[in-house]
PDB file of N, CA and C in Angstrom:
ATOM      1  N   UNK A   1      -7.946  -7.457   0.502  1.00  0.00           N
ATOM      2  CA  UNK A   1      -7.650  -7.285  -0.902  1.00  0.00           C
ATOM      3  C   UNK A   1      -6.314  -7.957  -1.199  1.00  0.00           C
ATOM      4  N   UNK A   2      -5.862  -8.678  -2.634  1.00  0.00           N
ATOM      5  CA  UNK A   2      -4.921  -9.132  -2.743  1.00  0.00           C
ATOM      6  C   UNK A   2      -4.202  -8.184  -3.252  1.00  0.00           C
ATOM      7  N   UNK A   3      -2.663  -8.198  -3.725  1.00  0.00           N
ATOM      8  CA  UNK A   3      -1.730  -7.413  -4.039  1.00  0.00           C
ATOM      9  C   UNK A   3      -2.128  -6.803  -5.274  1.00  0.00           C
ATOM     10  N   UNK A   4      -2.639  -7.858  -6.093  1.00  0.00           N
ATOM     11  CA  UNK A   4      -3.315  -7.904  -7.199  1.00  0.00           C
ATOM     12  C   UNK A   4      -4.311  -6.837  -7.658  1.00  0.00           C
ATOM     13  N   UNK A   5      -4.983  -6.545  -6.658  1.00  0.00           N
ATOM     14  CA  UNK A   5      -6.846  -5.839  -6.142  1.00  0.00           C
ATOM     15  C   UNK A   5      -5.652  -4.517  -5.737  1.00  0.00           C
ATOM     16  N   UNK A   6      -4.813  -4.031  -5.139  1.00  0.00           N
ATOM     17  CA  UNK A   6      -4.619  -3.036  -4.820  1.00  0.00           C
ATOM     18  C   UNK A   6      -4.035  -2.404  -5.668  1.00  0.00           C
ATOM     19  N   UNK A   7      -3.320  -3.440  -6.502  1.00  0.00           N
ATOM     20  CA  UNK A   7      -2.465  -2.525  -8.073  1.00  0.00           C
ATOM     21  C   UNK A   7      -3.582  -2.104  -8.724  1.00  0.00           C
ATOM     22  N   UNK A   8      -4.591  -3.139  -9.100  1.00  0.00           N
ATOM     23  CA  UNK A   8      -6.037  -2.117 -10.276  1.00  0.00           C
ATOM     24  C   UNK A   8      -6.518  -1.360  -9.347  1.00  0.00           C
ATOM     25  N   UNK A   9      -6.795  -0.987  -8.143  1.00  0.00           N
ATOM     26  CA  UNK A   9      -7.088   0.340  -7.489  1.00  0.00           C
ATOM     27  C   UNK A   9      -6.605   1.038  -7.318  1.00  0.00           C
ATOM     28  N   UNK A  10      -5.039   1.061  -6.846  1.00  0.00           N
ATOM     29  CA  UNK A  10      -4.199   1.898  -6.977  1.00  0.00           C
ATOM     30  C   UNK A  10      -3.546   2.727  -8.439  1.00  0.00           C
ATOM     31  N   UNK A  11      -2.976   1.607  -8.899  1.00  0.00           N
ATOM     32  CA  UNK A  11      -2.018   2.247 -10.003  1.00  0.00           C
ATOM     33  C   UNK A  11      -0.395   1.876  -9.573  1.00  0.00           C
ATOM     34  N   UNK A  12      -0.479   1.357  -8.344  1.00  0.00           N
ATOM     35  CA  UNK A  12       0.697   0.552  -7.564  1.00  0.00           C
ATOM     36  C   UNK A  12       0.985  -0.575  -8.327  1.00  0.00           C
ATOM     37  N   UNK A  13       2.045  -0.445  -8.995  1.00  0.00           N
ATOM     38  CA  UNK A  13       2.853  -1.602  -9.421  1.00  0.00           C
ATOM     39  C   UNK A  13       2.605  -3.118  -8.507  1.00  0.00           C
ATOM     40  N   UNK A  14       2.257  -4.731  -9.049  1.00  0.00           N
ATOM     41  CA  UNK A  14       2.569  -5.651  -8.051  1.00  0.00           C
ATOM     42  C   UNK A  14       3.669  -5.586  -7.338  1.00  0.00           C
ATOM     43  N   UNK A  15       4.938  -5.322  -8.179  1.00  0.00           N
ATOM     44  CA  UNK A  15       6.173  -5.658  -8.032  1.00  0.00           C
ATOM     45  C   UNK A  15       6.895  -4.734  -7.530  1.00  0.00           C
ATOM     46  N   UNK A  16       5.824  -3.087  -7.322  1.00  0.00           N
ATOM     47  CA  UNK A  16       6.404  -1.807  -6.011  1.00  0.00           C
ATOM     48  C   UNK A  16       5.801  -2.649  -4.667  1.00  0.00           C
ATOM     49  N   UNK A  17       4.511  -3.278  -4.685  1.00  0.00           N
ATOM     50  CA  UNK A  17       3.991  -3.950  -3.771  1.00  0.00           C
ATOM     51  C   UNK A  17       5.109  -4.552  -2.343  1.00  0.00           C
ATOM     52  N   UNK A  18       5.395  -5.408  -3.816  1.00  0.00           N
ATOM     53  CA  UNK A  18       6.377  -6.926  -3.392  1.00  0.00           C
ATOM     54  C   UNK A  18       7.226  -5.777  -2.435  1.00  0.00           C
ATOM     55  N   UNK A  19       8.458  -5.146  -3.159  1.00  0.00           N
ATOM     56  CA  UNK A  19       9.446  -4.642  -3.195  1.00  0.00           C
ATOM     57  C   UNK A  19       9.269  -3.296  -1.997  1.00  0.00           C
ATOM     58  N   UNK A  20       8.320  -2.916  -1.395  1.00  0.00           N
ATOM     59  CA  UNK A  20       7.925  -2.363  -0.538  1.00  0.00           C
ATOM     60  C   UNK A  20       7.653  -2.991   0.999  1.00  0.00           C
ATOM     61  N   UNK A  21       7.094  -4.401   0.748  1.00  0.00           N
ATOM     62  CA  UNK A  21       6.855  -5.112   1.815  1.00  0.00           C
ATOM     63  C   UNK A  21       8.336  -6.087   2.176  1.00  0.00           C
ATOM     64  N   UNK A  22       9.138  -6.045   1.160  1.00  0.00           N
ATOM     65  CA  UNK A  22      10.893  -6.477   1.591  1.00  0.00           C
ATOM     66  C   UNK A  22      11.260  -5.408   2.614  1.00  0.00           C
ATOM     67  N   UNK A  23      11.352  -4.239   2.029  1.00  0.00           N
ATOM     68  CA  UNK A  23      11.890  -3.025   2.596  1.00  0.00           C
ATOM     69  C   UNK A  23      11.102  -2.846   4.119  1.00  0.00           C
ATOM     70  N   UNK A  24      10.118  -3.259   4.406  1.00  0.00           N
ATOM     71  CA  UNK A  24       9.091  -2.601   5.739  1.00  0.00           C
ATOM     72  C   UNK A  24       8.212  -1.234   5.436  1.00  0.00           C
ATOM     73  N   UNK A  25       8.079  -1.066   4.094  1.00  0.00           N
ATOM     74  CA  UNK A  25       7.525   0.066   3.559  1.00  0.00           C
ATOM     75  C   UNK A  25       6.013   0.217   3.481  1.00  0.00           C
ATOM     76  N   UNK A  26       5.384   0.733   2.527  1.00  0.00           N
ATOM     77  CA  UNK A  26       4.043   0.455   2.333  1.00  0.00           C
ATOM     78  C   UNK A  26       2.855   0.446   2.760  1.00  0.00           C
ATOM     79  N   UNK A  27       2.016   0.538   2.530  1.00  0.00           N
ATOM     80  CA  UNK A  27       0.745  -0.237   3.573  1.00  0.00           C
ATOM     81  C   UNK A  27       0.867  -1.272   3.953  1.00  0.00           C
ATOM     82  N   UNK A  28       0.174  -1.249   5.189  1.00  0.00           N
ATOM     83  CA  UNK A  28       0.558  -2.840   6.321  1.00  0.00           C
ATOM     84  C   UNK A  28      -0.257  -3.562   5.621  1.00  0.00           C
ATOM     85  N   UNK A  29      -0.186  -4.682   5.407  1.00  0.00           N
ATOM     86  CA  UNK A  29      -0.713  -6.170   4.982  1.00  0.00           C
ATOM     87  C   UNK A  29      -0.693  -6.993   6.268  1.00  0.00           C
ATOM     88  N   UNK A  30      -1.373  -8.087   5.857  1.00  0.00           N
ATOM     89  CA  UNK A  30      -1.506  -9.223   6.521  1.00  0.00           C
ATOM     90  C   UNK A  30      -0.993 -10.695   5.903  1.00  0.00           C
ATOM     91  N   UNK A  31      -0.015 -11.751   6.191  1.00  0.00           N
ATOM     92  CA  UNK A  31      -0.008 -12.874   5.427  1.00  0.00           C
ATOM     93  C   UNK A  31      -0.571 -13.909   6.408  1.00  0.00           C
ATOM     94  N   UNK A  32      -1.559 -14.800   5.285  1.00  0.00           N
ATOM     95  CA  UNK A  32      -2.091 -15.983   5.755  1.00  0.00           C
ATOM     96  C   UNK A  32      -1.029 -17.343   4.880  1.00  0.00           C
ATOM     97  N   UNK A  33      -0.243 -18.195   5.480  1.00  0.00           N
ATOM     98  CA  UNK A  33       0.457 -18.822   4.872  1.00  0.00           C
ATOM     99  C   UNK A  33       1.609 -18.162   3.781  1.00  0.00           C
ATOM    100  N   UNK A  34       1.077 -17.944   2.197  1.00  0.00           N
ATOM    101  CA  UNK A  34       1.987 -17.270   1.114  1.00  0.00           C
ATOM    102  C   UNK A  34       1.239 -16.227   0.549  1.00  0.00           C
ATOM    103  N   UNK A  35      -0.463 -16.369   1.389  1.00  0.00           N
ATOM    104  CA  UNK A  35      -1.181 -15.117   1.056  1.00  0.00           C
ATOM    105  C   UNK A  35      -0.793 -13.640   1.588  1.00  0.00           C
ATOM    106  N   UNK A  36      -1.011 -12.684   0.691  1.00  0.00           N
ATOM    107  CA  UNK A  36      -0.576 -11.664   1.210  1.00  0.00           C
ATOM    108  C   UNK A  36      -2.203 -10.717   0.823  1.00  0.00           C
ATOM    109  N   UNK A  37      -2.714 -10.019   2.087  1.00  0.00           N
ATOM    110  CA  UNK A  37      -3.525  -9.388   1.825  1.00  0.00           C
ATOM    111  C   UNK A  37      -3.603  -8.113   2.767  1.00  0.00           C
ATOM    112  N   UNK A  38      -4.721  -7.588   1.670  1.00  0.00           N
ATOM    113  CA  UNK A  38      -4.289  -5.840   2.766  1.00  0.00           C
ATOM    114  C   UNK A  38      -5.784  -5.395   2.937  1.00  0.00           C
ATOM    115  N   UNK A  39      -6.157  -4.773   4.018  1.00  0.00           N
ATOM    116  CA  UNK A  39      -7.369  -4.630   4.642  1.00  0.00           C
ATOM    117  C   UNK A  39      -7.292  -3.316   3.861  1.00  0.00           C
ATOM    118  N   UNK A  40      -8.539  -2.994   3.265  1.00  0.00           N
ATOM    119  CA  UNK A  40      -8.774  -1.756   2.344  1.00  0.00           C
ATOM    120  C   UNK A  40      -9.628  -0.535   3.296  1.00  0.00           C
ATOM    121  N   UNK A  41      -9.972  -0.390   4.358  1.00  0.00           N
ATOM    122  CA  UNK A  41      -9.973   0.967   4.982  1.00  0.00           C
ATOM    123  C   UNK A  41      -8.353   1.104   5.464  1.00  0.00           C
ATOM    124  N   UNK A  42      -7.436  -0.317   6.307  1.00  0.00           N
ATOM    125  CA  UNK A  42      -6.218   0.859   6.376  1.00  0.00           C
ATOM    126  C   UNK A  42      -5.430   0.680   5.166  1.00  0.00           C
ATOM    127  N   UNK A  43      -5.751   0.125   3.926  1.00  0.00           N
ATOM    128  CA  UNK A  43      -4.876   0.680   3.197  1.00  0.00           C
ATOM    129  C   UNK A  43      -5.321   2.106   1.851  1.00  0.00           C
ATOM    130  N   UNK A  44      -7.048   2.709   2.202  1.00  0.00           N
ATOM    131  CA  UNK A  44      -6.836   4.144   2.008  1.00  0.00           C
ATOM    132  C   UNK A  44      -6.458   4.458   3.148  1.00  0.00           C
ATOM    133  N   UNK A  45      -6.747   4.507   4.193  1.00  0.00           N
ATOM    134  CA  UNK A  45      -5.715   5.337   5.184  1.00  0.00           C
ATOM    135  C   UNK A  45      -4.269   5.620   4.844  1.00  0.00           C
ATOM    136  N   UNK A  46      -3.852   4.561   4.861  1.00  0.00           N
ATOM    137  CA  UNK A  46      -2.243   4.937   4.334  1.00  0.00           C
ATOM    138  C   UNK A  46      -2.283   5.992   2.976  1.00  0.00           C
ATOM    139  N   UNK A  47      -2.907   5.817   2.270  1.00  0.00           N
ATOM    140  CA  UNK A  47      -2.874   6.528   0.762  1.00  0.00           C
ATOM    141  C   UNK A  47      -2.756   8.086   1.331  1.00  0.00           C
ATOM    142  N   UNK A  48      -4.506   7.942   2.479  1.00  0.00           N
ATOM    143  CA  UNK A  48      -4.569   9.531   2.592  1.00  0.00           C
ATOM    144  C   UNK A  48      -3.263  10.259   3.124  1.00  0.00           C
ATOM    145  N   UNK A  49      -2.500   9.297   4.405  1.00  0.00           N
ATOM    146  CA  UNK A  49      -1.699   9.856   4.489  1.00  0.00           C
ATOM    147  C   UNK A  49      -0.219  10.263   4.022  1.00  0.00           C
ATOM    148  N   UNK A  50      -0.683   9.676   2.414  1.00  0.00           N
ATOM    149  CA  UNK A  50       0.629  10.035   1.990  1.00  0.00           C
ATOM    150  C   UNK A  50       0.528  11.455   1.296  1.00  0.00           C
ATOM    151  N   UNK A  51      -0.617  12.282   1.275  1.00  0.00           N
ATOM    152  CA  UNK A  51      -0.935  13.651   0.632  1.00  0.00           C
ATOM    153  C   UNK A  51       0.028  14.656   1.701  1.00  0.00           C
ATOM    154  N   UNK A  52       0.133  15.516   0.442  1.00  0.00           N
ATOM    155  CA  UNK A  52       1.388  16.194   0.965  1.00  0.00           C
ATOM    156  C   UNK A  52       0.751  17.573   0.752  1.00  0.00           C
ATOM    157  N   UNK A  53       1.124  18.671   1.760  1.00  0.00           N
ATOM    158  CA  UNK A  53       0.764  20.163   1.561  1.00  0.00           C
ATOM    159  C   UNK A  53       1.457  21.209   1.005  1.00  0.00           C
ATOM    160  N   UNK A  54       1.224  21.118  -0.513  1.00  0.00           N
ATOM    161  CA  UNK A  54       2.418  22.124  -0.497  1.00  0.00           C
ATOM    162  C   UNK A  54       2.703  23.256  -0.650  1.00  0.00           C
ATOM    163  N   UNK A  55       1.311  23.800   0.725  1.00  0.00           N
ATOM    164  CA  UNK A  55       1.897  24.936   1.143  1.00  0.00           C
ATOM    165  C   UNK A  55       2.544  24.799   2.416  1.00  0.00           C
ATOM    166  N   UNK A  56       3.211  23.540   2.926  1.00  0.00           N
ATOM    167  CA  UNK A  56       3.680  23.192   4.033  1.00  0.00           C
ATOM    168  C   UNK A  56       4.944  23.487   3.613  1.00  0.00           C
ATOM    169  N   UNK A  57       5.269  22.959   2.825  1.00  0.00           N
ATOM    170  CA  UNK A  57       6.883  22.846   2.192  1.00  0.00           C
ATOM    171  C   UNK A  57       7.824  24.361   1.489  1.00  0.00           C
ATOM    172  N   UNK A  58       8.984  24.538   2.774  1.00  0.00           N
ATOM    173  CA  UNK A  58       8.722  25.343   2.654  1.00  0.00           C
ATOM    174  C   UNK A  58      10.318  25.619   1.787  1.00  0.00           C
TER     175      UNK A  58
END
């Protein structure tokens, strides 16, 4: 998926995208040349694991 494809699925900003993959943040991507793309089972994986319990928090 392009950065593009994950903002209309997500709701993820391009430019949290960008600004996430500066930092080492985010879901892992892949770049081919200036392509930047992200494999869409691990990037719901990452999503799922960003759910939080909050009856964990204590």
């Amino acid at each position: 998926m392009s950065a593009r494809e994950v903002s209309e699925a997500t709701g993820i900003p391009v430019g949290t995208l960008a600004f996430w993959r500066h930092q080492g943040r985010g879901p892992a991507y892949m770049k081919f040349g200036k392509s930047v793309r992200y494999d869409p089972s691990t990037l719901w994986a990452w999503i799922d694991a960003q759910a939080k319990d909050p009856e964990a928090v204590a």
